[in-house]
Each structure stands twice: as structure tokens, then as C-alpha cells.
PDB file of N, CA and C in Angstrom:
ATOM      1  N   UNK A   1    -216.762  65.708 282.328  1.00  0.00           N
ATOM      2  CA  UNK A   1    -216.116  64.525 281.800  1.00  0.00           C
ATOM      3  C   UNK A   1    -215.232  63.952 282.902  1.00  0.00           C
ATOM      4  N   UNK A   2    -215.542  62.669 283.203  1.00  0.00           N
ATOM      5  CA  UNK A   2    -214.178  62.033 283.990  1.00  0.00           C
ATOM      6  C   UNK A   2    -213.079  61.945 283.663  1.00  0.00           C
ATOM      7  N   UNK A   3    -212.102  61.461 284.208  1.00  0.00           N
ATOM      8  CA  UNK A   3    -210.812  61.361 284.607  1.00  0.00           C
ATOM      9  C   UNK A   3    -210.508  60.096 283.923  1.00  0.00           C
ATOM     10  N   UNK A   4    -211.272  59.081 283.324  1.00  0.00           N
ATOM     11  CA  UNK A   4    -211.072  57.942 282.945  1.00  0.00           C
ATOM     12  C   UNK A   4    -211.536  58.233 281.481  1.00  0.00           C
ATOM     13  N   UNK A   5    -212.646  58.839 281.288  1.00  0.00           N
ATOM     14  CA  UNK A   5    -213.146  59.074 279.565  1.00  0.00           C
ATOM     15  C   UNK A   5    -212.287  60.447 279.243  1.00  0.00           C
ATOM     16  N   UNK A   6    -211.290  61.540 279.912  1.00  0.00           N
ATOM     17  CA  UNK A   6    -210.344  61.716 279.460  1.00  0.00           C
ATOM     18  C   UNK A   6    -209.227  61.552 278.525  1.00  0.00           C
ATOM     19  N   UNK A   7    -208.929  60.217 280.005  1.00  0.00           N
ATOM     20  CA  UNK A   7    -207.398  59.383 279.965  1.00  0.00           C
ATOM     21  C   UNK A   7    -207.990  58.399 278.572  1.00  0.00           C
ATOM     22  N   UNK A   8    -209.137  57.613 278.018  1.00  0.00           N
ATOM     23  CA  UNK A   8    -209.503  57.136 276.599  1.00  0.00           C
ATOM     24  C   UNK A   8    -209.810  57.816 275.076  1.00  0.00           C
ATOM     25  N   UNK A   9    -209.927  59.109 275.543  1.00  0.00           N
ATOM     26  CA  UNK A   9    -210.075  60.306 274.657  1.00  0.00           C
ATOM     27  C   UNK A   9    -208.658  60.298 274.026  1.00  0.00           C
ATOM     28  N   UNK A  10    -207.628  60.959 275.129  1.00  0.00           N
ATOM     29  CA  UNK A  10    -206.407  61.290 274.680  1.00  0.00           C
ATOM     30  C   UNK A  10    -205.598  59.856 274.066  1.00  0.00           C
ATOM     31  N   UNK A  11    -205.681  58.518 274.895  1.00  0.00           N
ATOM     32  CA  UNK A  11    -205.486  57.714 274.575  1.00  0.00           C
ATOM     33  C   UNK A  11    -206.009  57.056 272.964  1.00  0.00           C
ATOM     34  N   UNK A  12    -206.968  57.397 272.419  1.00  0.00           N
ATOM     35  CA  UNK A  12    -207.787  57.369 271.255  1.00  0.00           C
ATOM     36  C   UNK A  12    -206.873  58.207 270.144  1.00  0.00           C
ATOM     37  N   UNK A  13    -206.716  59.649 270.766  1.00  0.00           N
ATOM     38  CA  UNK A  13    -206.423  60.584 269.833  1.00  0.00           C
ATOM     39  C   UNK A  13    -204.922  60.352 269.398  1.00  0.00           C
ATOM     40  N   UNK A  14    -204.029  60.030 270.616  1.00  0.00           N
ATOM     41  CA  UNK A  14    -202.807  59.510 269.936  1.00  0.00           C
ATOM     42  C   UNK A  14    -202.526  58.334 269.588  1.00  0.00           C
ATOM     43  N   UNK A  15    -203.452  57.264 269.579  1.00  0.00           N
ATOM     44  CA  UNK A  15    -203.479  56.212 268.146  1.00  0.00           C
ATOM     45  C   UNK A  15    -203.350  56.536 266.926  1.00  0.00           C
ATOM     46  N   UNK A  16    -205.038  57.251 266.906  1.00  0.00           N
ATOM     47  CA  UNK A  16    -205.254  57.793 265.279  1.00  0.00           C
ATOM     48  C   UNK A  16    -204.209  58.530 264.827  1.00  0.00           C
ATOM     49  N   UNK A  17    -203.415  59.454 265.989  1.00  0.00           N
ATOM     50  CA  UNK A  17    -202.112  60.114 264.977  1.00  0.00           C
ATOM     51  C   UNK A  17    -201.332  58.885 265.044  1.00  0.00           C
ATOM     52  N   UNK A  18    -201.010  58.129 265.637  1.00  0.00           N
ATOM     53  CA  UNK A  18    -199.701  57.174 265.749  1.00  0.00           C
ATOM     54  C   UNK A  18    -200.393  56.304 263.923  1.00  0.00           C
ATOM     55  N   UNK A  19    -201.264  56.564 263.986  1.00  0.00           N
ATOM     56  CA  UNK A  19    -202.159  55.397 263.178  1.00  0.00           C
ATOM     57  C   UNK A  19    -201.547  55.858 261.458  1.00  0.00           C
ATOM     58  N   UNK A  20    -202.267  56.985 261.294  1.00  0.00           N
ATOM     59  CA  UNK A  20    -202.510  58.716 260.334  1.00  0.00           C
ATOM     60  C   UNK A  20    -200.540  58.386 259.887  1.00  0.00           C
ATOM     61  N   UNK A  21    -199.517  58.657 261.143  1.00  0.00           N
ATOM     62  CA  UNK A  21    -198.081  58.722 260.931  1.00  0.00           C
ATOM     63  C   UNK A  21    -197.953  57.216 260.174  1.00  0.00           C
ATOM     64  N   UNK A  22    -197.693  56.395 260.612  1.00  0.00           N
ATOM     65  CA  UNK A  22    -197.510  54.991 260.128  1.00  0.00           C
ATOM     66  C   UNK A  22    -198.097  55.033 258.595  1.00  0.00           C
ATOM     67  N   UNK A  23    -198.991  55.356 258.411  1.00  0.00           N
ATOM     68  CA  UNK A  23    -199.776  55.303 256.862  1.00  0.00           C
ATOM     69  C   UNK A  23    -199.138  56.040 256.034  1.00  0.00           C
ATOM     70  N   UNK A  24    -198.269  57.438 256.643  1.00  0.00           N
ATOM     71  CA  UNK A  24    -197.581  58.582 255.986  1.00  0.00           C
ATOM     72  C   UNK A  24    -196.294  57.927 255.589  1.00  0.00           C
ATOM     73  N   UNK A  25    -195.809  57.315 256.323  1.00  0.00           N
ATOM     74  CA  UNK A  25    -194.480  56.639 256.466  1.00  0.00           C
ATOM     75  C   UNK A  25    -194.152  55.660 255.457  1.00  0.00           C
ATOM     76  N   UNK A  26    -195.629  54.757 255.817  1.00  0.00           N
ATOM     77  CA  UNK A  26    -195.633  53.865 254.568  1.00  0.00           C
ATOM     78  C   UNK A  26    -195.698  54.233 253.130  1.00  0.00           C
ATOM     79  N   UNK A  27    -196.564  55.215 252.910  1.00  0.00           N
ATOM     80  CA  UNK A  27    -196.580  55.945 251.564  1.00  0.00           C
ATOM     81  C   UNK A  27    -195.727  56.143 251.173  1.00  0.00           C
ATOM     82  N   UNK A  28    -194.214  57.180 251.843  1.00  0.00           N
ATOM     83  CA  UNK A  28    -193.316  57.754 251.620  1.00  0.00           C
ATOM     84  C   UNK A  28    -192.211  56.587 251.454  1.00  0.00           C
ATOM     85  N   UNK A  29    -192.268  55.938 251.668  1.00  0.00           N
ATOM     86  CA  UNK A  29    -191.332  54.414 251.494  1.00  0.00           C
ATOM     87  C   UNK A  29    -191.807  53.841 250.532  1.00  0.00           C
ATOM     88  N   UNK A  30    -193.057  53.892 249.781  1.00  0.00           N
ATOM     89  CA  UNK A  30    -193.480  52.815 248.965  1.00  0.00           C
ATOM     90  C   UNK A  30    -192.705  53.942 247.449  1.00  0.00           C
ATOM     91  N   UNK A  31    -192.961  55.028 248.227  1.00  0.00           N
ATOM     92  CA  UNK A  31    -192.429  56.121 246.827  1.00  0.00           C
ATOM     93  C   UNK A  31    -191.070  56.434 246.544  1.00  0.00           C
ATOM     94  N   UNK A  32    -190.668  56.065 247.383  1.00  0.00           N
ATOM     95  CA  UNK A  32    -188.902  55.928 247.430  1.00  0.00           C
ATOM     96  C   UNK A  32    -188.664  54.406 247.007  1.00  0.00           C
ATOM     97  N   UNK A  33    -188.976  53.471 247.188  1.00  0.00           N
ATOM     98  CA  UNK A  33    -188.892  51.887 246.772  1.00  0.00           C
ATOM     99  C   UNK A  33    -189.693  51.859 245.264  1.00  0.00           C
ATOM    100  N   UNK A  34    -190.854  52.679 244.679  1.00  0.00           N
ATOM    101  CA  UNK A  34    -190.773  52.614 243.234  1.00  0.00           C
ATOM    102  C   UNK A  34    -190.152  53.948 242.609  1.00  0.00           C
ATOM    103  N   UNK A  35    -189.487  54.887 243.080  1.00  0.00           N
ATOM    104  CA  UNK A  35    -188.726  55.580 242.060  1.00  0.00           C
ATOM    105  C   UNK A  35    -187.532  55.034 242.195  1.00  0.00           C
ATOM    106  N   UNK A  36    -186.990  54.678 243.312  1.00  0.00           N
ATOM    107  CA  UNK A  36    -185.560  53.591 243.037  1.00  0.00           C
ATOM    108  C   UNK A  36    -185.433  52.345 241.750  1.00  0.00           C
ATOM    109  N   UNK A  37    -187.005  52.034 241.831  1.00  0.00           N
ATOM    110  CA  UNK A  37    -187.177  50.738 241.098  1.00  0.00           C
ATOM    111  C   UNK A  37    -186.696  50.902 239.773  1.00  0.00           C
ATOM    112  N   UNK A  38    -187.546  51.959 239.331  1.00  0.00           N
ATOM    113  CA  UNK A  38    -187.721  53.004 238.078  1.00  0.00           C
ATOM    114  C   UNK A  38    -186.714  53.285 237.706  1.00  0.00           C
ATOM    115  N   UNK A  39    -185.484  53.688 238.477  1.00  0.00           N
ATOM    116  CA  UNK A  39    -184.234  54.374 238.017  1.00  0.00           C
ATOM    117  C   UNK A  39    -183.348  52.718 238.051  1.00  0.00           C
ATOM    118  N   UNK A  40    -183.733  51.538 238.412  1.00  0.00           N
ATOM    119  CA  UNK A  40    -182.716  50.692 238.192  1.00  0.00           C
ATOM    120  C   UNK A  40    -183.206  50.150 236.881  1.00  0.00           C
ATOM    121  N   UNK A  41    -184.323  50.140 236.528  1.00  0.00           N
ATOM    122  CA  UNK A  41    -185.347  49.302 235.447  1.00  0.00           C
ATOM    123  C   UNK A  41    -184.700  49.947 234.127  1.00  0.00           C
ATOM    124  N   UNK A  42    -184.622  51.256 234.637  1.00  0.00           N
ATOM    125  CA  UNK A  42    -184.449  52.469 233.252  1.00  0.00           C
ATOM    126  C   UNK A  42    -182.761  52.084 233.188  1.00  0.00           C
ATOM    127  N   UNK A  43    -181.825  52.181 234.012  1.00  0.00           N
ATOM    128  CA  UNK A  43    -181.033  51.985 233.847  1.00  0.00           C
ATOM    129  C   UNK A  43    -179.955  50.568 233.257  1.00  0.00           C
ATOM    130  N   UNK A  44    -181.483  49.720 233.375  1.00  0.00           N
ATOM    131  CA  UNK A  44    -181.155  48.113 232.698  1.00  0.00           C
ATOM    132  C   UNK A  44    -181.072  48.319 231.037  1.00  0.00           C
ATOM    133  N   UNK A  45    -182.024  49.597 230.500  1.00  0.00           N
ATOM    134  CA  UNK A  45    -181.509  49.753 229.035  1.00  0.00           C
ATOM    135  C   UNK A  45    -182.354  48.793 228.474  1.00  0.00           C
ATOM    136  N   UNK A  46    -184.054  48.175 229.343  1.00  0.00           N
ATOM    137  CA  UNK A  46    -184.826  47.019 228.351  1.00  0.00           C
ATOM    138  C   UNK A  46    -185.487  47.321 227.613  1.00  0.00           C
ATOM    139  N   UNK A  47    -185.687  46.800 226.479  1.00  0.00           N
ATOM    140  CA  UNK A  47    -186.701  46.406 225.388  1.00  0.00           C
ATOM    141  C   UNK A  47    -187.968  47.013 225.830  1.00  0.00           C
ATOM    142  N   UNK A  48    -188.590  47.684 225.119  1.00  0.00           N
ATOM    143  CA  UNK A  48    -190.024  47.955 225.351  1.00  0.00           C
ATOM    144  C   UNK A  48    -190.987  46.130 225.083  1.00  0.00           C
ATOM    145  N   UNK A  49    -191.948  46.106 224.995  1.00  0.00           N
ATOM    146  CA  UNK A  49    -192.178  44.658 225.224  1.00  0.00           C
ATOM    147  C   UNK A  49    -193.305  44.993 223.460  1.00  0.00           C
ATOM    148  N   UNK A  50    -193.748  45.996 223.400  1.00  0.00           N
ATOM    149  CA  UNK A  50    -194.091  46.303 221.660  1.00  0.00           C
ATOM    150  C   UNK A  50    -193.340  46.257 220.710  1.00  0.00           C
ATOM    151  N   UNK A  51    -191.919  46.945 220.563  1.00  0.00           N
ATOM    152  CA  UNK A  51    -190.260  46.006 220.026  1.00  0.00           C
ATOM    153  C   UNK A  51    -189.767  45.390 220.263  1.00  0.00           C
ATOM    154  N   UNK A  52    -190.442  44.152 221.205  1.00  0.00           N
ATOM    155  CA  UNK A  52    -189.814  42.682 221.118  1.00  0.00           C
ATOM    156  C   UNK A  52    -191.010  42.311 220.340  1.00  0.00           C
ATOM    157  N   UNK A  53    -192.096  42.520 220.458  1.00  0.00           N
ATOM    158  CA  UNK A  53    -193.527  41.876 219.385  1.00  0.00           C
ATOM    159  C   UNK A  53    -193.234  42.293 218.316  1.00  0.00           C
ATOM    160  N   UNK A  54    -192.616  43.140 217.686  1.00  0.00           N
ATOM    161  CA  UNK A  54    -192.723  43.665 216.393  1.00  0.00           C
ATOM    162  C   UNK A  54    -191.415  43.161 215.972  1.00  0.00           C
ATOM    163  N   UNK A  55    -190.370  42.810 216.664  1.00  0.00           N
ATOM    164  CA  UNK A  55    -189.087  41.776 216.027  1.00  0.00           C
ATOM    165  C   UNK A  55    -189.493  40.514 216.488  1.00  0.00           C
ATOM    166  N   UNK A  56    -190.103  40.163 216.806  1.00  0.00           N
ATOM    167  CA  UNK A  56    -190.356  38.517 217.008  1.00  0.00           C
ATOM    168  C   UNK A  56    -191.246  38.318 215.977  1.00  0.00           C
ATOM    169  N   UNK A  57    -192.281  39.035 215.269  1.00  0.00           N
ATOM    170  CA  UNK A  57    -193.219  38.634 214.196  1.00  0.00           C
ATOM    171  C   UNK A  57    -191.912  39.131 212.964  1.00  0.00           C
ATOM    172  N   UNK A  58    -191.246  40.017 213.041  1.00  0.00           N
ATOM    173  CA  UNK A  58    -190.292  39.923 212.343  1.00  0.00           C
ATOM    174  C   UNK A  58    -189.546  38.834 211.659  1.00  0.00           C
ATOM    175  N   UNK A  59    -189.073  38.423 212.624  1.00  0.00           N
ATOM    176  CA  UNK A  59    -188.451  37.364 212.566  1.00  0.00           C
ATOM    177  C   UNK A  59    -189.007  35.911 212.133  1.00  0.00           C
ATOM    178  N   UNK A  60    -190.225  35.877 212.925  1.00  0.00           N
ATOM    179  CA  UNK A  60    -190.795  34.481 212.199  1.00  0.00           C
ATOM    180  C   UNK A  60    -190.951  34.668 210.954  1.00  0.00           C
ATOM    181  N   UNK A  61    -191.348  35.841 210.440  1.00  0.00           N
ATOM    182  CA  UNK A  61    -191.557  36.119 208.720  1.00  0.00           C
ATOM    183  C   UNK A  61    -190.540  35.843 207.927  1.00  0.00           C
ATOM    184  N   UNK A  62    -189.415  36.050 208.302  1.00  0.00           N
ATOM    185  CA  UNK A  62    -187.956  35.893 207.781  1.00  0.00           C
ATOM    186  C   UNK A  62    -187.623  34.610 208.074  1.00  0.00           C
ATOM    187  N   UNK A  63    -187.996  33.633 209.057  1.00  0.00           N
ATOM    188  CA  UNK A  63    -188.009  32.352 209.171  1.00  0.00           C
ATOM    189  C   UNK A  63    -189.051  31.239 208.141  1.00  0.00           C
ATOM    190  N   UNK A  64    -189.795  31.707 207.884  1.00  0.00           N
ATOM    191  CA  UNK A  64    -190.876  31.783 206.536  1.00  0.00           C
ATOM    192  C   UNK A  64    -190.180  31.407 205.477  1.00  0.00           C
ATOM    193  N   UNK A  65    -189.939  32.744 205.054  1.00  0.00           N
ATOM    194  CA  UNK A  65    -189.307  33.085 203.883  1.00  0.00           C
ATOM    195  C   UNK A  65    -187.880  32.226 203.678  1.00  0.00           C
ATOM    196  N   UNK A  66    -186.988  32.164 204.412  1.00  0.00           N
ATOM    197  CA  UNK A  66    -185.841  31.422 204.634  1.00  0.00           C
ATOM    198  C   UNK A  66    -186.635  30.103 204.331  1.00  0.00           C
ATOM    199  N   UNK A  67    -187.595  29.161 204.993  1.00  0.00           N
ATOM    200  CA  UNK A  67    -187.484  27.832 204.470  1.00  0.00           C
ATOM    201  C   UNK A  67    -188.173  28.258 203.203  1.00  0.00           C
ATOM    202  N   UNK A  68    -188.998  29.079 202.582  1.00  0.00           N
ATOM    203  CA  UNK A  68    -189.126  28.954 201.537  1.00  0.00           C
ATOM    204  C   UNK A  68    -188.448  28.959 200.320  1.00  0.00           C
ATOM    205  N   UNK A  69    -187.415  30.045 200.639  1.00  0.00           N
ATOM    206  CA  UNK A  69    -186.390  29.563 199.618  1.00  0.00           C
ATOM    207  C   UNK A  69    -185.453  28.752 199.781  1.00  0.00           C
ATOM    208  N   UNK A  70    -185.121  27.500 201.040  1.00  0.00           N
ATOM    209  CA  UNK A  70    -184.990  26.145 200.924  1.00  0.00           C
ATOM    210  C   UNK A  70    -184.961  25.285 200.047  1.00  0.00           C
ATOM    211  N   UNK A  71    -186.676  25.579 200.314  1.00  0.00           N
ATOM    212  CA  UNK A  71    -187.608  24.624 199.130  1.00  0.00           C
ATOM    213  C   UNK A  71    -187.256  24.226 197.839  1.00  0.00           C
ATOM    214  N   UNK A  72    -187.216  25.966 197.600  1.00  0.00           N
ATOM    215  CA  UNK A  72    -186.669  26.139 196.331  1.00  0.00           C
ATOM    216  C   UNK A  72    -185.763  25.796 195.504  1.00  0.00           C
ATOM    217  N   UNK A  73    -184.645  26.022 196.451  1.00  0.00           N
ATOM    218  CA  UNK A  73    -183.322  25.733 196.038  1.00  0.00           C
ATOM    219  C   UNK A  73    -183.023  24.312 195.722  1.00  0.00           C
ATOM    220  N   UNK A  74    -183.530  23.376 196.864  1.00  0.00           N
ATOM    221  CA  UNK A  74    -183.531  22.084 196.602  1.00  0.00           C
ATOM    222  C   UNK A  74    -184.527  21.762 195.731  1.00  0.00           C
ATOM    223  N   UNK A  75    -185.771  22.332 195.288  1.00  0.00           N
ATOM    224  CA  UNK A  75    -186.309  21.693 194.062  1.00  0.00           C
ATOM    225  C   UNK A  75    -185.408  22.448 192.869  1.00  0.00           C
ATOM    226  N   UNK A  76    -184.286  23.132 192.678  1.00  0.00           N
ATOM    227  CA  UNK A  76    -183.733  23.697 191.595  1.00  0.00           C
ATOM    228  C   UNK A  76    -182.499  23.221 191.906  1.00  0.00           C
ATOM    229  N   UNK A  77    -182.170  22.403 192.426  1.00  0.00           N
ATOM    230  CA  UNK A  77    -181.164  21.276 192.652  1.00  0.00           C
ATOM    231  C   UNK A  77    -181.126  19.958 192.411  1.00  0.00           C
ATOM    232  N   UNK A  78    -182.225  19.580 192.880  1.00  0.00           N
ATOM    233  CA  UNK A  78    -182.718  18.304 192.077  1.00  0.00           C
ATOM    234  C   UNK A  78    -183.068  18.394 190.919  1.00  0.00           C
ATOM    235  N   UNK A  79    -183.563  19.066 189.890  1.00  0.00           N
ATOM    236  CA  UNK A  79    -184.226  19.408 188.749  1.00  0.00           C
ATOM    237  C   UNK A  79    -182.970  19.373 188.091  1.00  0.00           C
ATOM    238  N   UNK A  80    -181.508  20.038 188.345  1.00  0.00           N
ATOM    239  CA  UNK A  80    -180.503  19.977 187.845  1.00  0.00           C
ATOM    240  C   UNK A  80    -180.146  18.512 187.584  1.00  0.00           C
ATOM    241  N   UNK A  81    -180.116  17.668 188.704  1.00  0.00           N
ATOM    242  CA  UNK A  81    -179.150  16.552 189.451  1.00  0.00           C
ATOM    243  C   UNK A  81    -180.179  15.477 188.243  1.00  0.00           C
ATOM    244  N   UNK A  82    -181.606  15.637 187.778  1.00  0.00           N
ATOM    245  CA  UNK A  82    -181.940  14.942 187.063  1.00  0.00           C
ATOM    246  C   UNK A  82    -181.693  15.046 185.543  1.00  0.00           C
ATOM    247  N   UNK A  83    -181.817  16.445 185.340  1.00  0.00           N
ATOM    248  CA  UNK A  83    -181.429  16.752 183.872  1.00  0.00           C
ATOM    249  C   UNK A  83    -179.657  15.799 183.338  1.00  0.00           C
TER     250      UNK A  83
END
């Protein structure tokens, strides 16, 4: 082997580690940047997003019901106001 396909060998081989490290690095940062995330998210104390759907249909039902007995009231108000 020459002295030049050597010097591209070794030159090759410490890329792929320089390459291999950088990818390790990145991993290990992406896993520290989402368990940080995780512990600020958790620590916000939010709503699951299935108990905001299940009080928001809640609620429109009770918004329902509320003008319905509106309705009511004012047709058993007027019914008075004519008698």
C-alpha cells in the first residue's frame, strides 16, 4: 500500500468516527432537549386534550339545555302576562 492510499485510509477512518461522534452527540442533545421539554410541559399542570373534549361537549349540552329553559320560561311568562 502507498504512502498516499494510507494517508486517505486513515484520513477516511477519522471522518467516519468524527462522523459516528457528531450523530452520538446529536442524539444525546435531542434527549436532554425532550426530557427537559417533558419536565416543563408536566410541570405546566395541562389539560389532557380528551378532558377538554369531554368538558367542551359538556358544556355545549348545558348551553342547550340553558336556552331551552329560556324558551320556556318566556313562553310561561307570556302565557301569564296574557291571562
Amino acid at each position: 500500500m502507498s504512502q498516499g492510499q494510507k494517508f486517505f485510509d486513515d484520513l477516511g477512518r477519522v471522518m467516519n468516527e468524527a462522523a459516528s461522534m457528531a450523530d452520538g452527540v446529536r442524539r444525546e442533545a435531542e434527549t436532554a432537549f425532550r426530557g427537559q421539554m417533558e419536565r416543563i410541559v408536566n410541570d405546566l399542570d395541562l389539560v389532557k386534550r380528551e378532558d377538554f373534549d369531554a368538558l367542551r361537549e359538556l358544556v355545549s349540552r348545558q348551553a342547550e339545555d340553558l336556552d331551552a329553559l329560556r324558551t320556556e320560561l318566556d313562553a310561561l311568562k307570556s302565557g301569564k302576562a296574557d291571562s
